[in-house]
PDB file of N, CA and C in Angstrom:
ATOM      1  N   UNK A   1     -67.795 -11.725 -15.233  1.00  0.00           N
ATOM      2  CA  UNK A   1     -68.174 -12.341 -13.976  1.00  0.00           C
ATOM      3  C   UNK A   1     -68.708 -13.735 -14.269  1.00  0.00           C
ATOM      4  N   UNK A   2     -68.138 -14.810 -13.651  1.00  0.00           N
ATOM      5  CA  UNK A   2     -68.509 -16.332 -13.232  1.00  0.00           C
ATOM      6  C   UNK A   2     -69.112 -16.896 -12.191  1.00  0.00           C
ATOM      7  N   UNK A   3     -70.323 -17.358 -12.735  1.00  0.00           N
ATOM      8  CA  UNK A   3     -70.759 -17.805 -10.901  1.00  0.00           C
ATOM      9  C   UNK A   3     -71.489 -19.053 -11.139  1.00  0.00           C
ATOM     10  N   UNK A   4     -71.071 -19.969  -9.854  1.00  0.00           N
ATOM     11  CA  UNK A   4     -72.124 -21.143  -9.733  1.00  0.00           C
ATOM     12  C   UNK A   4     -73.106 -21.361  -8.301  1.00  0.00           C
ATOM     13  N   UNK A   5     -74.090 -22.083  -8.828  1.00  0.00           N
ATOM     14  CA  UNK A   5     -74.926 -21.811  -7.011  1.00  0.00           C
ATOM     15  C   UNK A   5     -75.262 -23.254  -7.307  1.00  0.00           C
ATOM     16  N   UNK A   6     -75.546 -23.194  -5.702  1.00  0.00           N
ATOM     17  CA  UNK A   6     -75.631 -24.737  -4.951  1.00  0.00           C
ATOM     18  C   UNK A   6     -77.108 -24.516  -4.197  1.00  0.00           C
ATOM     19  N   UNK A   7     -78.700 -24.783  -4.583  1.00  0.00           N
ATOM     20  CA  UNK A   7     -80.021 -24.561  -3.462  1.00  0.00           C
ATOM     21  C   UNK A   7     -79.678 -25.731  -2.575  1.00  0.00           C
ATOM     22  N   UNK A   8     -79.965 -25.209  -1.013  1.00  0.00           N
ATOM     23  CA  UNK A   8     -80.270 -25.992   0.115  1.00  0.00           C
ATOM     24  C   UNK A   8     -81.664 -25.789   0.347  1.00  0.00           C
ATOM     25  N   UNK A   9     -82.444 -27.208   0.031  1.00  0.00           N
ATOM     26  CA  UNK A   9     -84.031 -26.816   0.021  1.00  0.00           C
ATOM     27  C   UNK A   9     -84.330 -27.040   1.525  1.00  0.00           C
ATOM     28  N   UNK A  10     -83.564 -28.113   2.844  1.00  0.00           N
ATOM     29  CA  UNK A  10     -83.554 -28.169   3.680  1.00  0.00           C
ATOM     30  C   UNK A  10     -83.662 -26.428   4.414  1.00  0.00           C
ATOM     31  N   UNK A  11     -82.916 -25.829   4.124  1.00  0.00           N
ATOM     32  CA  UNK A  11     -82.616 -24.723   4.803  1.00  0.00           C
ATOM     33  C   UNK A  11     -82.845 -23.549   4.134  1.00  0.00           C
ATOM     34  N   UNK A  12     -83.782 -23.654   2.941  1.00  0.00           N
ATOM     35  CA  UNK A  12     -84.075 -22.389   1.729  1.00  0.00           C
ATOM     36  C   UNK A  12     -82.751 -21.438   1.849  1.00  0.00           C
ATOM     37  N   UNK A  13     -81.526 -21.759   1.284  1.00  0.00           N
ATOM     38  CA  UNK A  13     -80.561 -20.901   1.162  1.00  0.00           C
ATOM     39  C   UNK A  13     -80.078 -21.122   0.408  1.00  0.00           C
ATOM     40  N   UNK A  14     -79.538 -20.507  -0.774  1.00  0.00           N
ATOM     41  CA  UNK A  14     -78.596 -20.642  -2.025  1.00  0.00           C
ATOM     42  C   UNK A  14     -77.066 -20.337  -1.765  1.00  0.00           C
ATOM     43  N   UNK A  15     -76.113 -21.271  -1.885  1.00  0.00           N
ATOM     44  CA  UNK A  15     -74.896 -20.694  -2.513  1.00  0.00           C
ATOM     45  C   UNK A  15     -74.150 -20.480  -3.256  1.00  0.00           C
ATOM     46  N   UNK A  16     -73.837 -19.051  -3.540  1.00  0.00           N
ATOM     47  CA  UNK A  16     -72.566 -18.865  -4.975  1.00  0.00           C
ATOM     48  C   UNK A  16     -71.756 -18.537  -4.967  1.00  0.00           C
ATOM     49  N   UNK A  17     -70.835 -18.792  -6.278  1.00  0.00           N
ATOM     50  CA  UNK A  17     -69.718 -19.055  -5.970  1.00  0.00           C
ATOM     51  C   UNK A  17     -69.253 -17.769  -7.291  1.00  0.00           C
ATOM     52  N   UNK A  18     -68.910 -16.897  -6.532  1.00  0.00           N
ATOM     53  CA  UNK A  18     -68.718 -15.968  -8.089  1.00  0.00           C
ATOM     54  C   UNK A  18     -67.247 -15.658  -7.976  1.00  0.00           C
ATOM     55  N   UNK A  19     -66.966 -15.459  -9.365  1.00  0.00           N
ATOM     56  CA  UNK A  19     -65.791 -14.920  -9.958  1.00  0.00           C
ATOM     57  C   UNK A  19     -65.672 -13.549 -10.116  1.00  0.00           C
ATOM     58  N   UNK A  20     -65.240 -12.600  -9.580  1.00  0.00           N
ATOM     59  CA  UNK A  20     -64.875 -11.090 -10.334  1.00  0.00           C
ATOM     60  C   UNK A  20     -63.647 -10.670 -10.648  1.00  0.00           C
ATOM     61  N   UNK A  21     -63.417  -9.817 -12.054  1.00  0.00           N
ATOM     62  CA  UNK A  21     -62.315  -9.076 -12.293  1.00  0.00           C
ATOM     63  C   UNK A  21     -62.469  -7.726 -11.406  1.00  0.00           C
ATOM     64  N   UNK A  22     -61.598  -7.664 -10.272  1.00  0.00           N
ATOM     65  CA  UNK A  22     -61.521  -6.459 -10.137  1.00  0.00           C
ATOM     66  C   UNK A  22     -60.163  -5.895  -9.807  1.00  0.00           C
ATOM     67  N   UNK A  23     -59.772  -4.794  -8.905  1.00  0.00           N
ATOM     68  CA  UNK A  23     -58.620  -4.562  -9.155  1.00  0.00           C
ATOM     69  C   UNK A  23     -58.680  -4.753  -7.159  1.00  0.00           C
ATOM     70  N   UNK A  24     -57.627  -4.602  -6.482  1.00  0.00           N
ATOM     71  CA  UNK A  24     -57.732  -4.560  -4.841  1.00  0.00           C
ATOM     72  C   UNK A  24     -57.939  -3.607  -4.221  1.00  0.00           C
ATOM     73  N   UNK A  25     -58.079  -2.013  -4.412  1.00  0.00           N
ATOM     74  CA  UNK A  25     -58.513  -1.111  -4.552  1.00  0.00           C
ATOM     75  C   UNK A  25     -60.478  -0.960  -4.228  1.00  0.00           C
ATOM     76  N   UNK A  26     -60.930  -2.196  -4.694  1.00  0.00           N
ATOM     77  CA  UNK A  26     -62.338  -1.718  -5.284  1.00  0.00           C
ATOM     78  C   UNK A  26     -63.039  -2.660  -4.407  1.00  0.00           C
ATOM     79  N   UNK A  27     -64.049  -2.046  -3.654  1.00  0.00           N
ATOM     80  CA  UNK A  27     -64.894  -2.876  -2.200  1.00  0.00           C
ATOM     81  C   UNK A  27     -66.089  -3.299  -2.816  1.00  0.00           C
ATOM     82  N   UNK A  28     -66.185  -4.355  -2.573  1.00  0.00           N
ATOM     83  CA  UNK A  28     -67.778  -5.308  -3.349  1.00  0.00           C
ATOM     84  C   UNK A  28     -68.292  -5.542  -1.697  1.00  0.00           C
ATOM     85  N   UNK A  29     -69.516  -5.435  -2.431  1.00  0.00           N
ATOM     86  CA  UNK A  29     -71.097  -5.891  -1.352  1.00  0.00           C
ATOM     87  C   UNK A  29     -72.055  -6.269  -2.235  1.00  0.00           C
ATOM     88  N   UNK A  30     -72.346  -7.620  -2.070  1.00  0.00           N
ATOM     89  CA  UNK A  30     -74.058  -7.998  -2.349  1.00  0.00           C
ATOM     90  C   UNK A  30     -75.092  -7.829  -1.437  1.00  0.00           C
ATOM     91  N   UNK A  31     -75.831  -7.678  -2.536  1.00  0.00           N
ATOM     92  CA  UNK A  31     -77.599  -7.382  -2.161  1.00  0.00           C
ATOM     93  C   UNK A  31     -78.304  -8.708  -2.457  1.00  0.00           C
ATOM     94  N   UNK A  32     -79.173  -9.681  -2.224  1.00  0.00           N
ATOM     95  CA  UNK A  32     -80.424 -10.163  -2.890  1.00  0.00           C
ATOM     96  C   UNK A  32     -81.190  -9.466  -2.690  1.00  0.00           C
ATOM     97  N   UNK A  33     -82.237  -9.896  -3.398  1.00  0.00           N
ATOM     98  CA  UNK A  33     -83.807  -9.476  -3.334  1.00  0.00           C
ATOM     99  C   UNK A  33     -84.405 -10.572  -4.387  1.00  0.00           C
ATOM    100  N   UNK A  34     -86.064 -10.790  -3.705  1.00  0.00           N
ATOM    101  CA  UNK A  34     -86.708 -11.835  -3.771  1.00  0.00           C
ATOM    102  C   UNK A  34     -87.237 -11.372  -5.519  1.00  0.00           C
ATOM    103  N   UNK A  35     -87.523 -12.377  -6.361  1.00  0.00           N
ATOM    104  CA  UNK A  35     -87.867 -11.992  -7.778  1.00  0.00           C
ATOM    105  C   UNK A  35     -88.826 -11.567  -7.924  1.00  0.00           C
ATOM    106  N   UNK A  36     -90.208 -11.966  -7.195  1.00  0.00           N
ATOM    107  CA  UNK A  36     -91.475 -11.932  -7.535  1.00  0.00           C
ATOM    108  C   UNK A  36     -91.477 -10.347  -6.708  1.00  0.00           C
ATOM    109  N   UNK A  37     -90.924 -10.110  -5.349  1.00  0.00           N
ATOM    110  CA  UNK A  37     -91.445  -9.093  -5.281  1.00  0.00           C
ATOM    111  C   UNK A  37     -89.756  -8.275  -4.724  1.00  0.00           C
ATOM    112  N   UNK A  38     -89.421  -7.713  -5.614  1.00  0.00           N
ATOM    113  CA  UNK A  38     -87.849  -7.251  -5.329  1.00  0.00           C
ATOM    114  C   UNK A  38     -87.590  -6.066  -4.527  1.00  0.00           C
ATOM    115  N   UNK A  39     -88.824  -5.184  -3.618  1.00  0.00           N
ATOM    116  CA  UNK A  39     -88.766  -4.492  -2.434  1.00  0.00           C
ATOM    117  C   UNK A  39     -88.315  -5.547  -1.395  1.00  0.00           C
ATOM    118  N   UNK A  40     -88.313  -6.813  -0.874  1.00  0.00           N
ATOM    119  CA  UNK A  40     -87.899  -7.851  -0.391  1.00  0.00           C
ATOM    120  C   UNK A  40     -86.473  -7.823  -0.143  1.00  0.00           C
ATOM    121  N   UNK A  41     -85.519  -7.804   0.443  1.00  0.00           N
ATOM    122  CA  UNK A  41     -84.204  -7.333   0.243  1.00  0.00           C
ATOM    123  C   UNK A  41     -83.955  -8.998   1.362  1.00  0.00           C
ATOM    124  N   UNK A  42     -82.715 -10.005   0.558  1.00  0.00           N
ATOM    125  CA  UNK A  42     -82.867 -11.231   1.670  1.00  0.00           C
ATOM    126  C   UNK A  42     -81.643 -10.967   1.872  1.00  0.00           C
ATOM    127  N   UNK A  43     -81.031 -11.813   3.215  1.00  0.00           N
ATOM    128  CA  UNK A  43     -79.979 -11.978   4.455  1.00  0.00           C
ATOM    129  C   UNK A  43     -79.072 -12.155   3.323  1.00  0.00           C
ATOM    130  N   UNK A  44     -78.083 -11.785   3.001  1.00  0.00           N
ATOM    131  CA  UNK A  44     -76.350 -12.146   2.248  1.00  0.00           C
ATOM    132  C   UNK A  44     -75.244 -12.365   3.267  1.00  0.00           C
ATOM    133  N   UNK A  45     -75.195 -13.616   3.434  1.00  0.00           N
ATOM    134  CA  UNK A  45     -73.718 -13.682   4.495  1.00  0.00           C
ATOM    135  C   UNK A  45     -72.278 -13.887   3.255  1.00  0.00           C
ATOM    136  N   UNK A  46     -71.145 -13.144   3.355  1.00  0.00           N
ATOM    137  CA  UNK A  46     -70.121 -13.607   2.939  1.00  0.00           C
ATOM    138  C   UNK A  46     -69.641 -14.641   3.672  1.00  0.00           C
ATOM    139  N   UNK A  47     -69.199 -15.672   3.250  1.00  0.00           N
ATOM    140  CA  UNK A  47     -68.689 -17.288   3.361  1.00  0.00           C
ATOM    141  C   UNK A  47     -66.797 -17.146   3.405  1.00  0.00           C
ATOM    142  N   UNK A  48     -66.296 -16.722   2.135  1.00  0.00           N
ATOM    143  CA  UNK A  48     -65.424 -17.003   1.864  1.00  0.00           C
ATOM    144  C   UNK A  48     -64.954 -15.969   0.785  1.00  0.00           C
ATOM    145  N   UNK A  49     -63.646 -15.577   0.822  1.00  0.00           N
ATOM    146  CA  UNK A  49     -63.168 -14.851  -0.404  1.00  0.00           C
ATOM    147  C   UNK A  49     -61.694 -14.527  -0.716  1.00  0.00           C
ATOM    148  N   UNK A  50     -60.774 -15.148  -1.441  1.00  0.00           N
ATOM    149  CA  UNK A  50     -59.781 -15.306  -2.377  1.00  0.00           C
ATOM    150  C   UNK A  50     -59.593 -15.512  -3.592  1.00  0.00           C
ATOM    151  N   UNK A  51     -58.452 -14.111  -3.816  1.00  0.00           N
ATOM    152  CA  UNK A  51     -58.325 -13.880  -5.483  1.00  0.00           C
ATOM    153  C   UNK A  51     -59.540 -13.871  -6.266  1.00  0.00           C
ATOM    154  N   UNK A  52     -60.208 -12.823  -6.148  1.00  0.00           N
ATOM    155  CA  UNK A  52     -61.552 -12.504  -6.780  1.00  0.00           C
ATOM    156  C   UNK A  52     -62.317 -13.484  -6.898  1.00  0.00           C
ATOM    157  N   UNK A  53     -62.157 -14.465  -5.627  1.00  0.00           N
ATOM    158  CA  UNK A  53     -63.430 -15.658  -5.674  1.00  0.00           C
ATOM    159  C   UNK A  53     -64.154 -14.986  -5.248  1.00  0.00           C
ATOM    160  N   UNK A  54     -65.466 -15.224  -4.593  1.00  0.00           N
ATOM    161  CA  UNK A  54     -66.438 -15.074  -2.924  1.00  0.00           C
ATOM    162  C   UNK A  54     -67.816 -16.203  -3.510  1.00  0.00           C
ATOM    163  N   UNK A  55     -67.738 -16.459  -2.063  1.00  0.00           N
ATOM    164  CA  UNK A  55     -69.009 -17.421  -1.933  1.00  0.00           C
ATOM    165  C   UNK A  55     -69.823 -16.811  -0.875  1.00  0.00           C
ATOM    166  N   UNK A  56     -70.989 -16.467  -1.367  1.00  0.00           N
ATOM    167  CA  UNK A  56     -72.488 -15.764  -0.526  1.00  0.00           C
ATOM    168  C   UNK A  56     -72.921 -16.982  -0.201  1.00  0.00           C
ATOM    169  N   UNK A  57     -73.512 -16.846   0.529  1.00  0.00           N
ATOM    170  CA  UNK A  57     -74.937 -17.809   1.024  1.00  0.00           C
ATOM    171  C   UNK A  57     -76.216 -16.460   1.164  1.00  0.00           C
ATOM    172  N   UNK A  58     -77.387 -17.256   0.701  1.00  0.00           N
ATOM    173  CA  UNK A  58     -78.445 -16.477   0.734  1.00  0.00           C
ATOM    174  C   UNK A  58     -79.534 -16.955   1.023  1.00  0.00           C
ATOM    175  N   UNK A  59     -79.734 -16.529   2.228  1.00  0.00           N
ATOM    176  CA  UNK A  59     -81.331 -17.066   3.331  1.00  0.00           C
ATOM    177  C   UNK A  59     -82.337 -16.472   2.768  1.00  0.00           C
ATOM    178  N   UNK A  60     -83.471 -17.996   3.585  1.00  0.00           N
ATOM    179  CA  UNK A  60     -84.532 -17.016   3.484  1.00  0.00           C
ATOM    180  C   UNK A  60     -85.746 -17.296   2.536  1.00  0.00           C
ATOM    181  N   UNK A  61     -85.364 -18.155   1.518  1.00  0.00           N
ATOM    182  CA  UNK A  61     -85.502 -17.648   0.105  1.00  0.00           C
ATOM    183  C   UNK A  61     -86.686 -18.802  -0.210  1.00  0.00           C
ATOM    184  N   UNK A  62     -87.640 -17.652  -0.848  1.00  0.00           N
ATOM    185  CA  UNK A  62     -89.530 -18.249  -0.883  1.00  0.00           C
ATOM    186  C   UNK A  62     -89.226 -19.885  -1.602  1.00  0.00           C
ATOM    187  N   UNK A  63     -89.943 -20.670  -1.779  1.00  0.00           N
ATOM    188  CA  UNK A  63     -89.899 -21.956  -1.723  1.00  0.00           C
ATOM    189  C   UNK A  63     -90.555 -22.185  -3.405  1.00  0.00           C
ATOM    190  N   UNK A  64     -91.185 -20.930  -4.015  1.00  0.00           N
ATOM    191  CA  UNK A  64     -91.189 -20.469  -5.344  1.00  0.00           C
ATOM    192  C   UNK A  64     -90.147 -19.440  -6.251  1.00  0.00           C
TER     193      UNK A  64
END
């Protein structure tokens, strides 16, 4: 797995850009959760996704 992220400090939201091997068969879902306290579960919108790209965006996200 390959991934790059982009922070929007305007709008505390991260985006990434990940790579997976998988096969088409096999259903992906992300989760975040906040580091410091990881009961915290944050907003994951899917953006975009072709040929095992996807780009999340992820709200929300503490300013530490």
């Amino acid at each position: 797995m390959n991934e790059y992220r982009v922070y929007h400090r305007a709008n505390s939201s991260l985006d990434m850009v990940i790579k997976m091997n998988q096969t088409d068969e096999e259903e992906v879902s992300f989760l975040a959760q906040e580091k410091a306290s990881q009961s915290v579960k944050l907003p994951v919108r899917l953006l975009y996704e072709d040929d095992g790209y996807y780009v999340v965006r992820i709200n929300d996200l503490s300013p530490n």
